[in-house]
Protein backbone atom coordinates (compact mmCIF):
# COMPACT_ATOMS: atom_id res chain seq x y z
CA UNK A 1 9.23 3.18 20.50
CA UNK A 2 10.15 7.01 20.18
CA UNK A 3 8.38 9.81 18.38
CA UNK A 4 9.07 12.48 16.05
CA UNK A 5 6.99 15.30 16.26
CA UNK A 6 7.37 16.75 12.81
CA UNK A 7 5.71 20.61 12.98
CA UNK A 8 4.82 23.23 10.16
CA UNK A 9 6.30 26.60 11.25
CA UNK A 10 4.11 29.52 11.71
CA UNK A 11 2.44 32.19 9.79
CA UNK A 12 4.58 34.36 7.49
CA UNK A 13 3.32 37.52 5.70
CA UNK A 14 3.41 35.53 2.30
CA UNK A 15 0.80 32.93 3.39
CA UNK A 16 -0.84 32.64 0.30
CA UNK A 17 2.29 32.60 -2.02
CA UNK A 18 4.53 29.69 -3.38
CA UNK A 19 6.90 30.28 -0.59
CA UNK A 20 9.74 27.52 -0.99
CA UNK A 21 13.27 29.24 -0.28
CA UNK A 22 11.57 32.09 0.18
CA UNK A 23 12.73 33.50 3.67
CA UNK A 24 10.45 35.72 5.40
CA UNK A 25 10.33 35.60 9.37
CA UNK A 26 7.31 34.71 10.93
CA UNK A 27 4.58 38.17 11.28
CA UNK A 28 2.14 39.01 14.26
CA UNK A 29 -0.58 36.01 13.91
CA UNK A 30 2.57 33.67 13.36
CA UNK A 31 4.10 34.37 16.85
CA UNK A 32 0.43 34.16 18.69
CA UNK A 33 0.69 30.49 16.92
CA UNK A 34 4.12 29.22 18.11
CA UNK A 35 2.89 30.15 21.34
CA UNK A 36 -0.16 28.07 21.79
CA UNK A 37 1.82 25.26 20.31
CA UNK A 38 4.04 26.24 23.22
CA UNK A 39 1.13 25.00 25.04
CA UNK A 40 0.43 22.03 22.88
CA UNK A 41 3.94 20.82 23.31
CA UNK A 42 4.84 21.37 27.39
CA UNK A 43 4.49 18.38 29.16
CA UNK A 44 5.96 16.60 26.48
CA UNK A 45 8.81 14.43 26.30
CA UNK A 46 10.98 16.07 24.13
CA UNK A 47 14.98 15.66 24.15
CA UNK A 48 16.16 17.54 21.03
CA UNK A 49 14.76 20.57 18.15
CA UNK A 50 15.60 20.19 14.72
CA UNK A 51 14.68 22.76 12.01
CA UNK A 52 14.86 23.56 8.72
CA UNK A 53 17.66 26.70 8.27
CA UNK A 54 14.48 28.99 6.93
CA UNK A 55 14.12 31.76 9.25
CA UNK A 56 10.07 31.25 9.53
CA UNK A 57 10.89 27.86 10.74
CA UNK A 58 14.03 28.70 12.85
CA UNK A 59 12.63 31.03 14.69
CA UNK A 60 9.55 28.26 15.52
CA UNK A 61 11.99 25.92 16.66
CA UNK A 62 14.73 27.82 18.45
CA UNK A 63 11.25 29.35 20.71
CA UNK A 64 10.33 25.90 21.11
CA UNK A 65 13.43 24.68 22.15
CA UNK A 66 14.45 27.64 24.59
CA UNK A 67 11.07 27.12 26.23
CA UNK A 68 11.98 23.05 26.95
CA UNK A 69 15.43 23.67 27.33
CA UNK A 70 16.75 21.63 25.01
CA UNK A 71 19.37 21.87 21.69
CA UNK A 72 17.75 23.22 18.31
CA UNK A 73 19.87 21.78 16.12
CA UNK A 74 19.85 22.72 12.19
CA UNK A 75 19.28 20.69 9.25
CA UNK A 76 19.19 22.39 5.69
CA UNK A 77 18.16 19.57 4.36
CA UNK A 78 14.68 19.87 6.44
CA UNK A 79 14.20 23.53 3.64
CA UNK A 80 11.13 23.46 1.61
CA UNK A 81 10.80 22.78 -2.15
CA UNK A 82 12.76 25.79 -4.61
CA UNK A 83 9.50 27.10 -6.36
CA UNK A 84 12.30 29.01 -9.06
CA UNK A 85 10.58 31.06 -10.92
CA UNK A 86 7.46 31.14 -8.92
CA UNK A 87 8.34 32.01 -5.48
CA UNK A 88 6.64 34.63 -3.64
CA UNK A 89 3.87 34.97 -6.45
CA UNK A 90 0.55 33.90 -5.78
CA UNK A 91 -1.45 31.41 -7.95
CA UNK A 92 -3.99 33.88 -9.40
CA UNK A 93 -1.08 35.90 -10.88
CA UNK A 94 0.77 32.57 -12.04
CA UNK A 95 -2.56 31.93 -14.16
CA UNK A 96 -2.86 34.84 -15.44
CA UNK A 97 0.86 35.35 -16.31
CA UNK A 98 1.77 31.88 -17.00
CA UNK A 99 -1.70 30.31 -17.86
CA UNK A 100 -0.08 27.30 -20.53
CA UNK A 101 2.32 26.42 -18.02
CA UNK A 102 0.12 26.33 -14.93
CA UNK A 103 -2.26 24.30 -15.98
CA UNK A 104 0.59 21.62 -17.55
CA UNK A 105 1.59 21.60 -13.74
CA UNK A 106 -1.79 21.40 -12.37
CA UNK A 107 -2.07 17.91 -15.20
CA UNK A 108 0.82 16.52 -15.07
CA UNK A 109 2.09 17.07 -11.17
CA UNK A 110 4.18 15.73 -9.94
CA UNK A 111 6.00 14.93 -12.44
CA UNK A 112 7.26 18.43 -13.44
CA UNK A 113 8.51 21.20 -11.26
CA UNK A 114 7.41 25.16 -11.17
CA UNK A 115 9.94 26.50 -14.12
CA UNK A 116 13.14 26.64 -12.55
CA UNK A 117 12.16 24.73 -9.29
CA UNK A 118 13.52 21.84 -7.76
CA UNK A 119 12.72 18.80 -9.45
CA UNK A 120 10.17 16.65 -7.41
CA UNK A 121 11.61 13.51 -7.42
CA UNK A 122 14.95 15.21 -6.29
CA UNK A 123 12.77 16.62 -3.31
CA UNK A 124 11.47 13.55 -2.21
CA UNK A 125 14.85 12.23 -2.05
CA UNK A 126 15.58 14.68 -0.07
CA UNK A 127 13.22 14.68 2.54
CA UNK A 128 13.06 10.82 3.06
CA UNK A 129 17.14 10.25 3.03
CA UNK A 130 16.15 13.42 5.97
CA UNK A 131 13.50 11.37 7.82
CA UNK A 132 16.13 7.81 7.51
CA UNK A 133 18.57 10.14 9.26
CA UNK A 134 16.14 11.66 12.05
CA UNK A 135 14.42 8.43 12.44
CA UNK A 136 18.17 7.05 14.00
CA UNK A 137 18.14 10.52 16.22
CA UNK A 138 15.05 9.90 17.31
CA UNK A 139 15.52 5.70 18.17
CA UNK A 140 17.17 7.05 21.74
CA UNK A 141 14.31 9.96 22.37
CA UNK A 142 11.42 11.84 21.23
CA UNK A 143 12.67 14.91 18.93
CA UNK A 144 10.78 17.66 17.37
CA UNK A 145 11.06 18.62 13.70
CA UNK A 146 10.08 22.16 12.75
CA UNK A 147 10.16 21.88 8.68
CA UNK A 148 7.48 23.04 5.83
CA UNK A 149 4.44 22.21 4.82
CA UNK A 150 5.74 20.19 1.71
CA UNK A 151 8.17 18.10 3.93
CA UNK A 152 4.86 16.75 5.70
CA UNK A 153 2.67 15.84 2.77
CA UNK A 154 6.06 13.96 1.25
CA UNK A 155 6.03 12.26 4.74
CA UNK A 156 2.30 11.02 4.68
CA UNK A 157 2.03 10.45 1.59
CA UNK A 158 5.33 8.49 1.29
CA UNK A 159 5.44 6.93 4.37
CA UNK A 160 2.15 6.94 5.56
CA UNK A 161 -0.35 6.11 2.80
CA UNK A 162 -2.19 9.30 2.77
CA UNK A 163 -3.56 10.61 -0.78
CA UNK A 164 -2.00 13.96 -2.01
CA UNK A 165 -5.50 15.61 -0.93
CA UNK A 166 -5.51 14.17 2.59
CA UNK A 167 -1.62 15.14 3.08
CA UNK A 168 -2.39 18.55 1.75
CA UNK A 169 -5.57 19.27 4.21
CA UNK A 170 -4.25 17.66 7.07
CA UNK A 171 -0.91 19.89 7.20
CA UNK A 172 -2.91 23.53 5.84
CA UNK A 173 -2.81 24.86 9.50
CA UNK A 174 0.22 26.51 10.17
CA UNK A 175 2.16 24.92 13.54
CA UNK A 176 -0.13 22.09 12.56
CA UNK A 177 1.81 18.46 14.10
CA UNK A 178 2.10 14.68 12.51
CA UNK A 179 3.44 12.12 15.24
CA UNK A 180 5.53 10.10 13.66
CA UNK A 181 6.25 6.71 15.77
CA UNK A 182 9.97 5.40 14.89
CA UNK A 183 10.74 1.81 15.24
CA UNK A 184 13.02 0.25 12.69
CA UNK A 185 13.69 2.21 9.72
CA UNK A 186 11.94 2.17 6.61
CA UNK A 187 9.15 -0.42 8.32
CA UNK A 188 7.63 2.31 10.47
CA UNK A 189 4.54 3.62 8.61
CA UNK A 190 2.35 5.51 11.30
CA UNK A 191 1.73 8.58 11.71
CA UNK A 192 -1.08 10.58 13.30
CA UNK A 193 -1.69 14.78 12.84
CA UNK A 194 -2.83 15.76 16.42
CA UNK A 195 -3.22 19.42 15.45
């Protein structure tokens, strides 16, 4: 059985902010993180890079790839959650500005999207019709998968069992990795965060 290594890009000057299509590159303390992944990943049997078109995960993957030597390929598809209305803000100000709203989120999510953002059902769609179509990538070698944060908690908690909290404090770290073992599409439900 193959692998996917799914990966959260690194750091971006709006850590901290509902960053969904959002597209800032990665800052100073993001590039120190792609390369000790570098280090993570070397050694590994890796045939192929695909990345969301974001440039925060781009850039992760197409420095991961050059440093294996192998094809970053792109996949829009792979893009985080649109947070409309509330991208780039942080959630202190989305309180304070938008208090009657943000807690209706906080109660009834997910079942509603940030105000103008991407429905979540749509999302999750999204990502797993993306992880059918990897999954048959991946049944001929291991790939890589640079993608979001939100992409991985859809995984694990779709795929994998986890609980929303789990999903959401395994895949915090920025480069953090799930290892997601493909046999036979949709019975393969294991996955394992090794960083």
């Amino acid at each position: 059985m193959n692998e996917i290594l799914f990966i959260r890009h690194a750091e971006t000057d709006m850590a901290g902010t509902f960053c969904g299509h959002s597209d800032p590159d990665l800052n100073e303390r993001g590039h120190t993180q792609v390369s000790e992944l570098l280090d993570t990943l070397r050694g590994g049997d890796i045939g192929a890079v695909y990345t969301s078109d974001l440039r925060r995960a781009l850039t992760t993957a197409e420095t991961i790839a050059k440093s294996l030597t192998v094809d970053c390929i792109v996949r829009p598809a792979l893009r985080e959650i649109n947070f409309g209305r509330w991208e780039g803000r942080s959630w202190n100000d989305i309180e304070q500005q938008e208090q009657d709203y943000a807690h209706r989120w906080i109660a009834e999510y997910p079942n509603i999207p940030a105000p103008g953002g991407e429905d979540i059902g749509e999302f999750k769609r999204r990502v797993l019709n993306e992880v059918e179509f990897l999954s048959t990538q991946a049944m001929t070698r291991n790939i890589a998968v640079v993608t979001h944060a939100g992409i991985l908690r859809t995984i694990l908690c779709a795929l994998c069992g986890c609980s929303t909290e789990e999903a959401w404090k395994l895949t915090k770290p920025y480069c953090s990795i799930v290892r997601y073992t493909v046999a036979t599409w949709p019975s393969t439900q294991f996955a394992e965060v090794i960083q």
